[in-house]
PDB file of N, CA and C in Angstrom:
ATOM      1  N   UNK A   1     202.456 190.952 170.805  1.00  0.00           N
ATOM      2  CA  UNK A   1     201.068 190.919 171.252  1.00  0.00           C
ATOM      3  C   UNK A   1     200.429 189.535 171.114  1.00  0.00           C
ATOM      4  N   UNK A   2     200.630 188.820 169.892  1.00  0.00           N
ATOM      5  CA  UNK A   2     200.097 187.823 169.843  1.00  0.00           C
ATOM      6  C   UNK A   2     200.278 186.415 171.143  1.00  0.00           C
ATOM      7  N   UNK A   3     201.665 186.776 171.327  1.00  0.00           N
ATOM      8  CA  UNK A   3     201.991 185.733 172.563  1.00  0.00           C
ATOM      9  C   UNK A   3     201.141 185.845 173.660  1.00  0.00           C
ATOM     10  N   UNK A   4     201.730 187.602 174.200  1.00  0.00           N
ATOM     11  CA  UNK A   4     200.725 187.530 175.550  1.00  0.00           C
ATOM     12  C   UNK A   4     198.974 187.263 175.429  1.00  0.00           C
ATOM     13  N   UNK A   5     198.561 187.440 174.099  1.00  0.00           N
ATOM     14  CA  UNK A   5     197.310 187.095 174.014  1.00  0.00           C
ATOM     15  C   UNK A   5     197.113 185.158 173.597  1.00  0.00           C
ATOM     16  N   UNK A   6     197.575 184.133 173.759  1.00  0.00           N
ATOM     17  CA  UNK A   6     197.830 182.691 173.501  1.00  0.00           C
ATOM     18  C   UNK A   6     198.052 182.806 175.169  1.00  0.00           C
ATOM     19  N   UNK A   7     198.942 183.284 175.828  1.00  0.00           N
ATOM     20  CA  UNK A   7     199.398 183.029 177.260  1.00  0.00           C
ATOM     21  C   UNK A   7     197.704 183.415 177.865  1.00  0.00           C
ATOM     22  N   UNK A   8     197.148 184.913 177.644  1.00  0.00           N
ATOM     23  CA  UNK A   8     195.976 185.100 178.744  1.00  0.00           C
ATOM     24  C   UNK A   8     195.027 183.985 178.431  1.00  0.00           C
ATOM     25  N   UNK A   9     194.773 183.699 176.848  1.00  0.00           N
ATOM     26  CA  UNK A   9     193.608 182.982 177.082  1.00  0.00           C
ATOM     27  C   UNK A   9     193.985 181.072 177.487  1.00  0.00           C
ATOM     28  N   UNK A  10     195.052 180.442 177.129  1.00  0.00           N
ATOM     29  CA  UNK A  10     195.633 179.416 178.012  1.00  0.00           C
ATOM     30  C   UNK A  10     195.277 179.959 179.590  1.00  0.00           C
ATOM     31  N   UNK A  11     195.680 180.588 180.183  1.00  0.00           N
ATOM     32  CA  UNK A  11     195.681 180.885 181.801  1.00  0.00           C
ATOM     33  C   UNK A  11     194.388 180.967 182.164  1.00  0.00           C
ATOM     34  N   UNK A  12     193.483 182.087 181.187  1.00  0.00           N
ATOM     35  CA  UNK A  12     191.918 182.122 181.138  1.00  0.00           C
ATOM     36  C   UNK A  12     191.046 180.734 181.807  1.00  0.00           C
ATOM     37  N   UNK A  13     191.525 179.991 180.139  1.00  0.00           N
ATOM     38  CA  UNK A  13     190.534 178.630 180.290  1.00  0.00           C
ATOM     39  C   UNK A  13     191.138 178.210 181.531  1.00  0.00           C
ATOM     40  N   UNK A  14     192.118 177.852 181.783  1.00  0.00           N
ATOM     41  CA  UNK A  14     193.069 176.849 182.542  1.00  0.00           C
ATOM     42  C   UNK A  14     191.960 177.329 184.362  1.00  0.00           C
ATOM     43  N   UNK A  15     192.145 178.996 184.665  1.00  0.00           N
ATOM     44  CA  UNK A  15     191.486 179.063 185.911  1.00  0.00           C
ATOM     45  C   UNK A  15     190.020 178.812 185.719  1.00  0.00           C
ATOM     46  N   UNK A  16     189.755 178.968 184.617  1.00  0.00           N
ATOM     47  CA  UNK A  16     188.193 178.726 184.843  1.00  0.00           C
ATOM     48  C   UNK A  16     187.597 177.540 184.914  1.00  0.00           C
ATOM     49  N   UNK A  17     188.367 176.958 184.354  1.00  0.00           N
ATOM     50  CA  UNK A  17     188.205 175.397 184.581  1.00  0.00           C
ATOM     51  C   UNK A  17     187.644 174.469 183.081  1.00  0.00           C
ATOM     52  N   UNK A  18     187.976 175.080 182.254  1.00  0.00           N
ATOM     53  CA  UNK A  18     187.564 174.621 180.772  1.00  0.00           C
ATOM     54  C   UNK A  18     188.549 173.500 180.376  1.00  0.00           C
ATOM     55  N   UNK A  19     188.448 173.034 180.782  1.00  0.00           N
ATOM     56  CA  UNK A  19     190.100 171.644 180.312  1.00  0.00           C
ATOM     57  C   UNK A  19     189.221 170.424 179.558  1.00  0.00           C
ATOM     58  N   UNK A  20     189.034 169.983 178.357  1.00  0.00           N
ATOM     59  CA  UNK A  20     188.647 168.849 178.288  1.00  0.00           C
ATOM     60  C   UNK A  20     187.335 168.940 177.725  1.00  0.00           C
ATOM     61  N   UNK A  21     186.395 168.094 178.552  1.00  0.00           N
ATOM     62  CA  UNK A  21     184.739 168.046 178.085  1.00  0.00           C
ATOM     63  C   UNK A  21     184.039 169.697 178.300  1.00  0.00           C
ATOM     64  N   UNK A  22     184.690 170.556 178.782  1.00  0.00           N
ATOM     65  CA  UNK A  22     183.811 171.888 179.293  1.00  0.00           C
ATOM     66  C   UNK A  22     184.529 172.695 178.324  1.00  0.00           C
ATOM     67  N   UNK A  23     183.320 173.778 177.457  1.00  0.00           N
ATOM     68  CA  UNK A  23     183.885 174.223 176.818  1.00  0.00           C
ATOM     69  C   UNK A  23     183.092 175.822 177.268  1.00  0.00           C
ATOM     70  N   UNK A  24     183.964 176.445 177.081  1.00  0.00           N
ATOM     71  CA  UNK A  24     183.549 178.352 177.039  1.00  0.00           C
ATOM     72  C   UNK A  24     183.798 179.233 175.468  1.00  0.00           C
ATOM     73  N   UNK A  25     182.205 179.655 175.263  1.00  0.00           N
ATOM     74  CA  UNK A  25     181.514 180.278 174.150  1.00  0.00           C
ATOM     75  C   UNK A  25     182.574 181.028 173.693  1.00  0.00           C
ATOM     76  N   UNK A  26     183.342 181.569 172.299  1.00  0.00           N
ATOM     77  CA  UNK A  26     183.539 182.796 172.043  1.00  0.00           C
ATOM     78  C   UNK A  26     183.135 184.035 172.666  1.00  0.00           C
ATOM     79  N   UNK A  27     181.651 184.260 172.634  1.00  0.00           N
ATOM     80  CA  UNK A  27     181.080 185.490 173.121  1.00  0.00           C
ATOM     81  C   UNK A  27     181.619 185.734 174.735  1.00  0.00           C
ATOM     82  N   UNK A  28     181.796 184.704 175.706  1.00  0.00           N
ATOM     83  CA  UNK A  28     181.821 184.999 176.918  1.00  0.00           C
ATOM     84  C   UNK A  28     183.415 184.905 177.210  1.00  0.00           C
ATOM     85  N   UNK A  29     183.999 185.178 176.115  1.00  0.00           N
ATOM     86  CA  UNK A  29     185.820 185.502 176.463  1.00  0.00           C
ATOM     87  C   UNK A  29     185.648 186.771 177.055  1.00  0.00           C
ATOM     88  N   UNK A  30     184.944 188.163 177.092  1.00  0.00           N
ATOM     89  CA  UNK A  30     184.989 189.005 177.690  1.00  0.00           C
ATOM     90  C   UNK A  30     185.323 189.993 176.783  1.00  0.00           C
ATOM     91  N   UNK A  31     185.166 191.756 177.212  1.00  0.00           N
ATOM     92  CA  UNK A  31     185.858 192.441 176.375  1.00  0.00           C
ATOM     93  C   UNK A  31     187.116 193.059 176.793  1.00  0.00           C
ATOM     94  N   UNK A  32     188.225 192.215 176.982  1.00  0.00           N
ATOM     95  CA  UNK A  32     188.983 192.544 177.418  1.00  0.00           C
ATOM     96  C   UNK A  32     190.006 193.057 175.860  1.00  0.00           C
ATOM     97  N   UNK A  33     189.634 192.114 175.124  1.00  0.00           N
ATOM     98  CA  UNK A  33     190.332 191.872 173.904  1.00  0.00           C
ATOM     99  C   UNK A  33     189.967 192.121 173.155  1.00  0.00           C
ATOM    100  N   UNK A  34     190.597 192.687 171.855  1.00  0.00           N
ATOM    101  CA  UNK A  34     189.791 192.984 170.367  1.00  0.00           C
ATOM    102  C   UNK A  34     189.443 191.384 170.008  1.00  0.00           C
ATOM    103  N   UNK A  35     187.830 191.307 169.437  1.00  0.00           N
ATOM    104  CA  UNK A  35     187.658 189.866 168.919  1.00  0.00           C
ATOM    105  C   UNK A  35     188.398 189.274 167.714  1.00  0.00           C
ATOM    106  N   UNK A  36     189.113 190.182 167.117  1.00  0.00           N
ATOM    107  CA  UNK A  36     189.949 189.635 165.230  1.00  0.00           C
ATOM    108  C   UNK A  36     190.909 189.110 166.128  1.00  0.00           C
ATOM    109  N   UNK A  37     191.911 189.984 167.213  1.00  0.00           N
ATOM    110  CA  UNK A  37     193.029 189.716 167.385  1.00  0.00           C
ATOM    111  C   UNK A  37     192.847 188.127 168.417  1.00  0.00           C
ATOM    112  N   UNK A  38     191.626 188.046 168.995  1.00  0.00           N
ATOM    113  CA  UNK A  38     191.281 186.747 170.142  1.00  0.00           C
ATOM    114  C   UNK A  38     191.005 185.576 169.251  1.00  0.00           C
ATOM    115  N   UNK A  39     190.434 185.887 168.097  1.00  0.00           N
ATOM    116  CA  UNK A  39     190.267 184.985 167.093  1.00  0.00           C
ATOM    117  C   UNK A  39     191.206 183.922 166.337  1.00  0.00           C
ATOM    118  N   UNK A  40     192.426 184.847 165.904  1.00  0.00           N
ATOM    119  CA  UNK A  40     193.541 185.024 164.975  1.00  0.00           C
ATOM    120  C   UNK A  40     194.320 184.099 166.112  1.00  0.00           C
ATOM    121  N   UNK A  41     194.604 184.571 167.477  1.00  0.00           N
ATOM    122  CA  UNK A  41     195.131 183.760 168.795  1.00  0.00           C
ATOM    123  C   UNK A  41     194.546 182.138 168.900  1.00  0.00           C
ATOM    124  N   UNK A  42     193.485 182.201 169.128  1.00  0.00           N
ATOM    125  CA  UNK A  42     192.535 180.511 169.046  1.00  0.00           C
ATOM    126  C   UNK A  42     192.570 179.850 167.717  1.00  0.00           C
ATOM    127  N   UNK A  43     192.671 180.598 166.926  1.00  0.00           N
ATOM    128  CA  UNK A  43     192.991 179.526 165.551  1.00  0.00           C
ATOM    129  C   UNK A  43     194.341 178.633 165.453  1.00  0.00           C
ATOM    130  N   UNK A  44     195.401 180.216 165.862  1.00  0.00           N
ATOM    131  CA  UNK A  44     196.913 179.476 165.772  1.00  0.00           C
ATOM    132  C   UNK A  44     196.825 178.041 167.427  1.00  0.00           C
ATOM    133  N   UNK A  45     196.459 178.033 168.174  1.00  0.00           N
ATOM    134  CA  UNK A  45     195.971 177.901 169.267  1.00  0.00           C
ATOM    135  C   UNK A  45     195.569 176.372 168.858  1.00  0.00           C
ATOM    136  N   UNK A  46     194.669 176.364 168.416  1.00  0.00           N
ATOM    137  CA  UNK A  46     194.006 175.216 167.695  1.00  0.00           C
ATOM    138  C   UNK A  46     195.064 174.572 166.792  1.00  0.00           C
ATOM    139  N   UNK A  47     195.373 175.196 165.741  1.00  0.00           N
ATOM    140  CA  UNK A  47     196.603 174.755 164.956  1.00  0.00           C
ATOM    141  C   UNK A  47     197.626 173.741 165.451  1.00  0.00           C
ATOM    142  N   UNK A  48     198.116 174.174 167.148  1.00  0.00           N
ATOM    143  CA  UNK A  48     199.025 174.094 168.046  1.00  0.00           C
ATOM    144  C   UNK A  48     198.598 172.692 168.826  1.00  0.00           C
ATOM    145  N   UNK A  49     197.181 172.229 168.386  1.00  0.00           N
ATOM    146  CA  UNK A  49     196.729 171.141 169.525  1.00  0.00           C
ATOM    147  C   UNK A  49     196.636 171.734 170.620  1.00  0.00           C
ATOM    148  N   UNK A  50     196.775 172.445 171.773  1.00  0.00           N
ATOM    149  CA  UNK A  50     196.246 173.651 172.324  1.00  0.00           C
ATOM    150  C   UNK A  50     194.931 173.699 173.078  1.00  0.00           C
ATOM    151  N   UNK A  51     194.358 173.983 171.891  1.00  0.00           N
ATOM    152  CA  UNK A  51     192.961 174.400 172.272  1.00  0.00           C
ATOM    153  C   UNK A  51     191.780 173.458 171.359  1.00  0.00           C
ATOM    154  N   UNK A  52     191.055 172.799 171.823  1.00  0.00           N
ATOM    155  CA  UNK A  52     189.806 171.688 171.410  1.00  0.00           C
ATOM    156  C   UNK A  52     189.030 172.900 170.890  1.00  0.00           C
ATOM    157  N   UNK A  53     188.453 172.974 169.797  1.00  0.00           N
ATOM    158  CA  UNK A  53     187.201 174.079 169.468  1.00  0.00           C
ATOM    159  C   UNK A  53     185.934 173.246 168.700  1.00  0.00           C
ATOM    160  N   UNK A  54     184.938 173.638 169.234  1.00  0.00           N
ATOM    161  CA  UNK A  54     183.814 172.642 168.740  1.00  0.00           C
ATOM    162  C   UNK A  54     183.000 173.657 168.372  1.00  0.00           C
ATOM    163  N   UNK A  55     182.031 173.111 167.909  1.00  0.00           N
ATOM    164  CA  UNK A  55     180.845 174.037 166.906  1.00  0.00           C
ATOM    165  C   UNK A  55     179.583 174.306 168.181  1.00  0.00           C
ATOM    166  N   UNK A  56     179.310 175.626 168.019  1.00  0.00           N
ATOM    167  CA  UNK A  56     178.094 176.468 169.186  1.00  0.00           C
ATOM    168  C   UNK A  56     177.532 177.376 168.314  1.00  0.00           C
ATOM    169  N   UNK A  57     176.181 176.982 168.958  1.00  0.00           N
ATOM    170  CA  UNK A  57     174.700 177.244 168.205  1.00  0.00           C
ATOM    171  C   UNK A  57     174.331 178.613 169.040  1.00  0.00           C
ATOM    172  N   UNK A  58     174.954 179.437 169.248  1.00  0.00           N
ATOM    173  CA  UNK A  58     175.219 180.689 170.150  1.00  0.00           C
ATOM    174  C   UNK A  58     175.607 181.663 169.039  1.00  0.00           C
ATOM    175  N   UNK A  59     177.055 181.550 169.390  1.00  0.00           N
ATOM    176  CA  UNK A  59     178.000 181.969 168.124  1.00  0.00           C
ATOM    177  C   UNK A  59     178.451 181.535 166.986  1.00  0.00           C
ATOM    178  N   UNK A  60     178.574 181.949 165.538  1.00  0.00           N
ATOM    179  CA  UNK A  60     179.356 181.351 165.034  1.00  0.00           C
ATOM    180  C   UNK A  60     180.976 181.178 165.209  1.00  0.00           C
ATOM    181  N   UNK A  61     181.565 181.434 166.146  1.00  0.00           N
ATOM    182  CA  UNK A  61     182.941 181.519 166.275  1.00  0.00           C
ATOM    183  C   UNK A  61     183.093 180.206 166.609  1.00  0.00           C
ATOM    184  N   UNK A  62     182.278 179.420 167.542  1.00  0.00           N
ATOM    185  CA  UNK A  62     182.968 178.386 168.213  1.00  0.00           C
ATOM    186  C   UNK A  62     183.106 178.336 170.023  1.00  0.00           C
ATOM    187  N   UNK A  63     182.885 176.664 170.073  1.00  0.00           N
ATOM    188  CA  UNK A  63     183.040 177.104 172.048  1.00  0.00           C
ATOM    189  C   UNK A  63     184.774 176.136 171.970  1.00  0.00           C
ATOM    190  N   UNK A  64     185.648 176.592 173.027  1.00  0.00           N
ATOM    191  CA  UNK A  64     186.597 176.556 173.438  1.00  0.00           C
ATOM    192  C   UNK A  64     186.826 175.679 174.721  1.00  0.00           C
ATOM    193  N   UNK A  65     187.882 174.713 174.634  1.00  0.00           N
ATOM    194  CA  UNK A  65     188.561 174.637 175.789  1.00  0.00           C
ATOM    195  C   UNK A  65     190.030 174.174 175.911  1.00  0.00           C
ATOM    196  N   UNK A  66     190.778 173.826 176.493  1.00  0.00           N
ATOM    197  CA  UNK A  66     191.976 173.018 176.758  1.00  0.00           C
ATOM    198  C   UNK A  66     191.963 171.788 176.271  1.00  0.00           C
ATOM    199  N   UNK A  67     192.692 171.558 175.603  1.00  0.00           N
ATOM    200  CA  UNK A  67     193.550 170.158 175.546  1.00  0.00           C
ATOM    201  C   UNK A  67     194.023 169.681 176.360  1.00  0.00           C
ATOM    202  N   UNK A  68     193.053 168.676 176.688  1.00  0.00           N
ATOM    203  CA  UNK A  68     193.929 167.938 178.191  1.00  0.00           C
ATOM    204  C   UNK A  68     194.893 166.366 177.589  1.00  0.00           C
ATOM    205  N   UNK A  69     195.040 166.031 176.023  1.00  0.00           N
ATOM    206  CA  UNK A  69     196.081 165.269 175.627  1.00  0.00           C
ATOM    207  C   UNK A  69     197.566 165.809 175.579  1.00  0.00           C
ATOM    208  N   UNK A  70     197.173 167.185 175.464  1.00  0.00           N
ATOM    209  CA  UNK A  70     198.497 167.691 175.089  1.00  0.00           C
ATOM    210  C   UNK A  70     198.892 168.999 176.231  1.00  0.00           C
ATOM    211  N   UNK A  71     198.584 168.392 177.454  1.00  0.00           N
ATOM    212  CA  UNK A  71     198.754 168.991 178.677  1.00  0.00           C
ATOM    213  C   UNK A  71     200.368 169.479 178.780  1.00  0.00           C
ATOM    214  N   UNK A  72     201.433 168.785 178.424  1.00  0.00           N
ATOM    215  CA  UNK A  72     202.543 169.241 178.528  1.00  0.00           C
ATOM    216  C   UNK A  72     202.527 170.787 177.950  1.00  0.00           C
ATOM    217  N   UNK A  73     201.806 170.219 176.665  1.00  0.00           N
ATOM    218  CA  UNK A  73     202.505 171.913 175.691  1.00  0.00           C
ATOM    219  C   UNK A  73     201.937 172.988 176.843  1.00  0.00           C
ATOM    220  N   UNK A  74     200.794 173.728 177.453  1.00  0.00           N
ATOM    221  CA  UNK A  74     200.653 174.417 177.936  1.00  0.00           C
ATOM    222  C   UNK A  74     200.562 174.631 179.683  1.00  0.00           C
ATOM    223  N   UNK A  75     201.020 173.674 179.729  1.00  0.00           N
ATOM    224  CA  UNK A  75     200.996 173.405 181.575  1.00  0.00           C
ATOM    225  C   UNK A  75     201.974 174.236 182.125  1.00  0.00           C
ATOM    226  N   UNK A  76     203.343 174.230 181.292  1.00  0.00           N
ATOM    227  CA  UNK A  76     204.322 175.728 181.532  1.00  0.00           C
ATOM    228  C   UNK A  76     203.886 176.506 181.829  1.00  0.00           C
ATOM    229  N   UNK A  77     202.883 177.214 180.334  1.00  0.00           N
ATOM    230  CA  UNK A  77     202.671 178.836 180.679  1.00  0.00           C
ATOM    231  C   UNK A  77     202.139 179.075 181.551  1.00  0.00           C
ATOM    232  N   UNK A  78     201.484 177.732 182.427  1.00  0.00           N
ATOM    233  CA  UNK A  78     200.207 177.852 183.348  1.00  0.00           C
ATOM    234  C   UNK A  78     201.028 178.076 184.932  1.00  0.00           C
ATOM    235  N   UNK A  79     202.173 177.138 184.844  1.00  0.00           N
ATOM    236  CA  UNK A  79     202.632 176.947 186.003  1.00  0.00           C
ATOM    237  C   UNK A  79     204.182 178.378 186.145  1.00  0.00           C
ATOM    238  N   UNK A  80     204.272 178.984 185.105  1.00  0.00           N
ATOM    239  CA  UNK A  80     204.887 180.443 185.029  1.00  0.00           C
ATOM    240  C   UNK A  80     204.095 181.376 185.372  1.00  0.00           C
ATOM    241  N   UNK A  81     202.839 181.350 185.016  1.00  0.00           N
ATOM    242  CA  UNK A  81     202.034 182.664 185.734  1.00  0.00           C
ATOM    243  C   UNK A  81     201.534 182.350 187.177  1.00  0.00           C
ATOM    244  N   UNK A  82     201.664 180.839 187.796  1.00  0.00           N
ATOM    245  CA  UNK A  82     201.096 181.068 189.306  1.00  0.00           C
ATOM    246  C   UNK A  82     202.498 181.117 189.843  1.00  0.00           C
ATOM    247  N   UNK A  83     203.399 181.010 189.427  1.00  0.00           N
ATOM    248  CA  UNK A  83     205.048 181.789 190.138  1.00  0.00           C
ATOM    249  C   UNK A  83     205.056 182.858 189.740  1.00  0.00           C
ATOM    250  N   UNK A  84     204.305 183.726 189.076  1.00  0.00           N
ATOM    251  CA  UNK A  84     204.704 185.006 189.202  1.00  0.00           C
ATOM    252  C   UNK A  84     203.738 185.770 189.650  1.00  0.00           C
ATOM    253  N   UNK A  85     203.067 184.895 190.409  1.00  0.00           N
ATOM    254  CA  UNK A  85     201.597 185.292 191.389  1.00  0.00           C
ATOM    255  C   UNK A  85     200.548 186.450 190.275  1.00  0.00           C
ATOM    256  N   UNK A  86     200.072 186.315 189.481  1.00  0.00           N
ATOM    257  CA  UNK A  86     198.904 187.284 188.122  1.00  0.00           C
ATOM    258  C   UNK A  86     198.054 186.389 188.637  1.00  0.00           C
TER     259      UNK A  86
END
């Protein structure tokens, strides 16, 4: 579980366009997901260089986006899910 949840939210940011200077709230990840388990995902995520997380006066969780230094690590998972057309 934990993978496919690191893969949706990589693919997430990636279509929405969060790469870099644009970041998307905790709260507006959606309820697609339990928030411990989306949490627990963006930390290791972060850990990973991954994911940039900065401080939002919204939530305390944090706003989110892509690492666009370390574009290799996740540009795979990105370019595996538009070949498998999701």
């Amino acid at each position: 579980m934990p993978k496919e949840v690191k893969n949706w939210i990589i693919i997430r940011l990636f279509r929405k366009g969060y790469i870099g200077y644009r970041l998307l709230d905790f709260d507006d990840f959606g309820k697609k997901i339990d928030k411990k388990v989306l949490l627990k995902a963006l930390k290791e995520l972060e850990s990973q260089d991954v994911v940039i997380k900065k401080p939002s006066l919204r939530s305390g969780k944090g706003r989110f986006s892509l690492n666009l230094k370390t574009k290799a690590k996740w540009e795979k998972t990105v370019m595996d899910d538009i070949r498998k057309g999701l």
